[in-house]
C-alpha atoms as a PDB file:
ATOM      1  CA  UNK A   1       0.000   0.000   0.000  1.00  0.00           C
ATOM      2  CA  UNK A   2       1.325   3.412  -1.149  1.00  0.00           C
ATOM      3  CA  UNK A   3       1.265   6.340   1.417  1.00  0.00           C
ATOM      4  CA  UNK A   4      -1.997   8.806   1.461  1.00  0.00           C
ATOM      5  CA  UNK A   5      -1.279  12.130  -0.340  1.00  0.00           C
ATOM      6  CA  UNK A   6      -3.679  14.444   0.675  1.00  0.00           C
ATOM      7  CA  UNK A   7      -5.883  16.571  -2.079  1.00  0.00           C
ATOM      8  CA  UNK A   8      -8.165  19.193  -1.913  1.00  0.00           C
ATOM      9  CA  UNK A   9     -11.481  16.665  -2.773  1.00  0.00           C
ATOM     10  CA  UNK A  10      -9.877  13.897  -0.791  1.00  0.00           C
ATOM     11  CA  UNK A  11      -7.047  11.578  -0.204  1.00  0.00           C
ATOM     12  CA  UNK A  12      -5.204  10.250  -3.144  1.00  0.00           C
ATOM     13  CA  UNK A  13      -2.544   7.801  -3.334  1.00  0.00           C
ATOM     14  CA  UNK A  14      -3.851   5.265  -1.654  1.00  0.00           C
ATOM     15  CA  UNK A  15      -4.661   1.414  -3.371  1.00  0.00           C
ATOM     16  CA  UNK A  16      -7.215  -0.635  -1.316  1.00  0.00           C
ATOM     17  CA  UNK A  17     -10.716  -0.394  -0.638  1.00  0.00           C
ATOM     18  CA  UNK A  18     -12.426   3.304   0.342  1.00  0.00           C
ATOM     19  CA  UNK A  19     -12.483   2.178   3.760  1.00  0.00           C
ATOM     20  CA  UNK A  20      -9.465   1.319   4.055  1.00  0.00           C
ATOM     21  CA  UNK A  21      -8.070   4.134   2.708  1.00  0.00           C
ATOM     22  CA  UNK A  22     -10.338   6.129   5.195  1.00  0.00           C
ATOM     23  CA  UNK A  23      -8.527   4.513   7.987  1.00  0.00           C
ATOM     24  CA  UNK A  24      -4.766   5.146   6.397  1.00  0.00           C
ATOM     25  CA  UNK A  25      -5.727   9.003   6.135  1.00  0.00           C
ATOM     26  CA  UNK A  26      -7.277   9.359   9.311  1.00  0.00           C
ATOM     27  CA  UNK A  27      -4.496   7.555  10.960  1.00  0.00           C
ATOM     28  CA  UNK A  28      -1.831  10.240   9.439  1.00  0.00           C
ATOM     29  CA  UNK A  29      -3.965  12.844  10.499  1.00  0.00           C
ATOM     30  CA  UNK A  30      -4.061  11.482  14.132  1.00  0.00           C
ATOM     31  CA  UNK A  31      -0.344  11.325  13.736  1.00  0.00           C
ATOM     32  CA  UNK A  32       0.199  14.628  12.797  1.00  0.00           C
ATOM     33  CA  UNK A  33      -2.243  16.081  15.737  1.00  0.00           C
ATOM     34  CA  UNK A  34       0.079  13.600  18.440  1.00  0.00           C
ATOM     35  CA  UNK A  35       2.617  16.037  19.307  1.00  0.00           C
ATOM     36  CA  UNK A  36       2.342  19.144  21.416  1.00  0.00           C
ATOM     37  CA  UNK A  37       4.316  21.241  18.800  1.00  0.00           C
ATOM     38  CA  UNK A  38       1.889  20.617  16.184  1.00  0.00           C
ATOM     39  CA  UNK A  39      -0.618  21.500  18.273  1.00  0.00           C
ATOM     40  CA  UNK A  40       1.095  24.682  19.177  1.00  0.00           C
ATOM     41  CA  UNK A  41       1.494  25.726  15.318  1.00  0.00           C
ATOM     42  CA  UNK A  42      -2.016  24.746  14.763  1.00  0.00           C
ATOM     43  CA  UNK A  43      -3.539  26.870  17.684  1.00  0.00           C
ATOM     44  CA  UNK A  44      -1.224  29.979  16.510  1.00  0.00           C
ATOM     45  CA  UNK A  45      -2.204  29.612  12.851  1.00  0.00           C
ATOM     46  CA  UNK A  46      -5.959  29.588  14.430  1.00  0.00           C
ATOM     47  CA  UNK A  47      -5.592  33.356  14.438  1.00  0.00           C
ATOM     48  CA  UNK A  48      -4.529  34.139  11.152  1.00  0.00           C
ATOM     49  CA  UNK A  49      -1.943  33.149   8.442  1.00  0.00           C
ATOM     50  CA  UNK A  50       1.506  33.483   9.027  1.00  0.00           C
ATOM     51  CA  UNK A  51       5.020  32.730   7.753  1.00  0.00           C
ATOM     52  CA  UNK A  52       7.359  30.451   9.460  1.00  0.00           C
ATOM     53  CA  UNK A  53       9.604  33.162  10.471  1.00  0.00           C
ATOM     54  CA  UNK A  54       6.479  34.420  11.912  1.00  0.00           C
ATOM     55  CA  UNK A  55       5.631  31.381  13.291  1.00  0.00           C
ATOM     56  CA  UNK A  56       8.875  30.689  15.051  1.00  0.00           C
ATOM     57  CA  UNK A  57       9.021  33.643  16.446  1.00  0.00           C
ATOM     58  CA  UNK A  58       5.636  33.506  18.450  1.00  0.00           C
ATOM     59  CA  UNK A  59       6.801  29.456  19.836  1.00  0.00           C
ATOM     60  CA  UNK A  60      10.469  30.240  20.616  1.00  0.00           C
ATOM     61  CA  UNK A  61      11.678  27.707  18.720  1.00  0.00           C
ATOM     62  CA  UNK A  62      13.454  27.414  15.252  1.00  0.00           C
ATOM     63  CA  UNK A  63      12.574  27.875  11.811  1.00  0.00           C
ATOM     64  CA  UNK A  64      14.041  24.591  10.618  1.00  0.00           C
ATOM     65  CA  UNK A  65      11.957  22.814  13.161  1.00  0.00           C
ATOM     66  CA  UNK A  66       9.016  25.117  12.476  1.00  0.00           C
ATOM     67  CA  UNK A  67       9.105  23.792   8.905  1.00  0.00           C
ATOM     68  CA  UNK A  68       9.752  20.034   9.967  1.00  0.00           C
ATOM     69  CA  UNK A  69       6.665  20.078  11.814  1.00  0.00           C
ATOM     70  CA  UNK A  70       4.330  22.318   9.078  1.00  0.00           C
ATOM     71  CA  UNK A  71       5.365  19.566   6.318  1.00  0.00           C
ATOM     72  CA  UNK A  72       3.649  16.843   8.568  1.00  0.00           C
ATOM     73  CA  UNK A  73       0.678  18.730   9.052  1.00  0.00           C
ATOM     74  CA  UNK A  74       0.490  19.831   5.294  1.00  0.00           C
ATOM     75  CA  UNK A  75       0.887  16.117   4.376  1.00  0.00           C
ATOM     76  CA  UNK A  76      -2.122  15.324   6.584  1.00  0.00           C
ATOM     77  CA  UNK A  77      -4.298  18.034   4.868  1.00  0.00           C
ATOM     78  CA  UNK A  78      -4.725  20.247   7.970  1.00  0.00           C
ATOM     79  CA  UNK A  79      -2.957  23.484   6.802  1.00  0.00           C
ATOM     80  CA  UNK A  80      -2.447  24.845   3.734  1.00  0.00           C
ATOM     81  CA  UNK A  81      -0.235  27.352   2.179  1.00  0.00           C
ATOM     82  CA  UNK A  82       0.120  30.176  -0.475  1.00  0.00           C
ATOM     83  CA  UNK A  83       3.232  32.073  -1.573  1.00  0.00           C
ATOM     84  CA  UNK A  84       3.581  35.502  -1.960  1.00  0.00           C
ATOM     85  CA  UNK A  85       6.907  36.966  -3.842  1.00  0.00           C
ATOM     86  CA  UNK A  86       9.498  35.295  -1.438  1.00  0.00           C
ATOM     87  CA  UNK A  87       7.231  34.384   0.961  1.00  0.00           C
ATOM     88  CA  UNK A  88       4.771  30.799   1.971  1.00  0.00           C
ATOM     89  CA  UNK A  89       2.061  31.732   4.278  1.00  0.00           C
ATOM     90  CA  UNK A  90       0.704  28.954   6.267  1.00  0.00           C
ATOM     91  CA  UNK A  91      -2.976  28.882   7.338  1.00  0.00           C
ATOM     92  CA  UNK A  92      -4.895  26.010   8.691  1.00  0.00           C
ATOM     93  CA  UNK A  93      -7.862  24.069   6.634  1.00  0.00           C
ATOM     94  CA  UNK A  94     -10.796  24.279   9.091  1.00  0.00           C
ATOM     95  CA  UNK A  95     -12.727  22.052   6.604  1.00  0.00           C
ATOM     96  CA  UNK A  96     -10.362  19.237   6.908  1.00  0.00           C
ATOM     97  CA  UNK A  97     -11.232  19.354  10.615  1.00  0.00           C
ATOM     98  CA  UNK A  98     -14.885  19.671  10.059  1.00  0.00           C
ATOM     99  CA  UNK A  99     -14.826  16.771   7.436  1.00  0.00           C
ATOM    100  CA  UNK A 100     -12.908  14.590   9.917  1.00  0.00           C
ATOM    101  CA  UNK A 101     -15.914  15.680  12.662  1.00  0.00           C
ATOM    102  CA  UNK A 102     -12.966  17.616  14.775  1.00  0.00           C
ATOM    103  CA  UNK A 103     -14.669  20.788  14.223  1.00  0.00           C
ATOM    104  CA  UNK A 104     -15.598  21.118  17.949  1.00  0.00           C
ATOM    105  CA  UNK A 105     -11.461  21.367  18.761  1.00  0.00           C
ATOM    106  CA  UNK A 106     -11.570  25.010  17.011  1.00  0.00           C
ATOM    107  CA  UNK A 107     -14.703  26.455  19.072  1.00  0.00           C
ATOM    108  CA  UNK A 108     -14.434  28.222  22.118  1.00  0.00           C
ATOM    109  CA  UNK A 109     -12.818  26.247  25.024  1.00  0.00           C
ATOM    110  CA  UNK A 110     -12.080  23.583  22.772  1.00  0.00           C
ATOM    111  CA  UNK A 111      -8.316  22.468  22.710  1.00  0.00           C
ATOM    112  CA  UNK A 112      -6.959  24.443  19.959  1.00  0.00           C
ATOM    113  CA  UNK A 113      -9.788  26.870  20.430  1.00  0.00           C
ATOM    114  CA  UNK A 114      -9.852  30.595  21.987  1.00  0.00           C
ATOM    115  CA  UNK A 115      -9.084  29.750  25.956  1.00  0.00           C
ATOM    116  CA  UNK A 116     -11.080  31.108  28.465  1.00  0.00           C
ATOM    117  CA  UNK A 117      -9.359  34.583  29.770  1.00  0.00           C
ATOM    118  CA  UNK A 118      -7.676  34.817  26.516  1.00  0.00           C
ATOM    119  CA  UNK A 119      -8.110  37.986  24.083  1.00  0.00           C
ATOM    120  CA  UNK A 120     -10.615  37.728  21.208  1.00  0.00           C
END
């Protein structure tokens, strides 16, 4: 079986039945949303698009692991990105996370969410 690639209109890549495939993409998203880094970008990129300069800036942590960890979650399907002259912007595909029925992690409270106490 051939890794998922992930598509706008769905998962490609993958040989097998469509459920099976269902379970090979949602297992790499799963993976991707496992460590706390991830999580981090994902939460930051919540509030708007940004660069990884940007990006590693706001963590405290590098730009060469910045990038490591936006690869994995662009290879899962959960953030997206545009360039612009010398620049990629990174910004996160809410309707990969509503399609996966992990909308609820974006709303208020939720874990990647606006936190309670936190500006709007």
């Amino acid at each position: 079986m051939r890794a998922a690639i992930p598509r706008r209109g769905g998962w490609a890549g993958v040989q097998g039945d469509g459920a099976a495939s269902e379970l090979v993409a949602f297992a790499e998203v799963m993976r991707a949303l496992g460590d706390e880094t991830r999580l981090r970008i994902l939460r930051t990129l919540g509030s708007g698009r940004l660069c990884v300069g940007d990006l590693a800036h706001a963590l405290g942590v590098s730009q060469p692991l910045v990038s490591h960890h936006l690869k994995a979650l662009k290879h899962a399907g959960l953030v997206g990105c545009h360039r612009e002259g010398p620049w990629v912007y990174y910004a996160v595909r809410r309707e990969a996370f509503q399609r996966l029925g992990l909308g609820a992690l974006w709303e208020p409270g939720g874990v990647l969410g606006p936190q309670e106490g936190s500006a709007p």
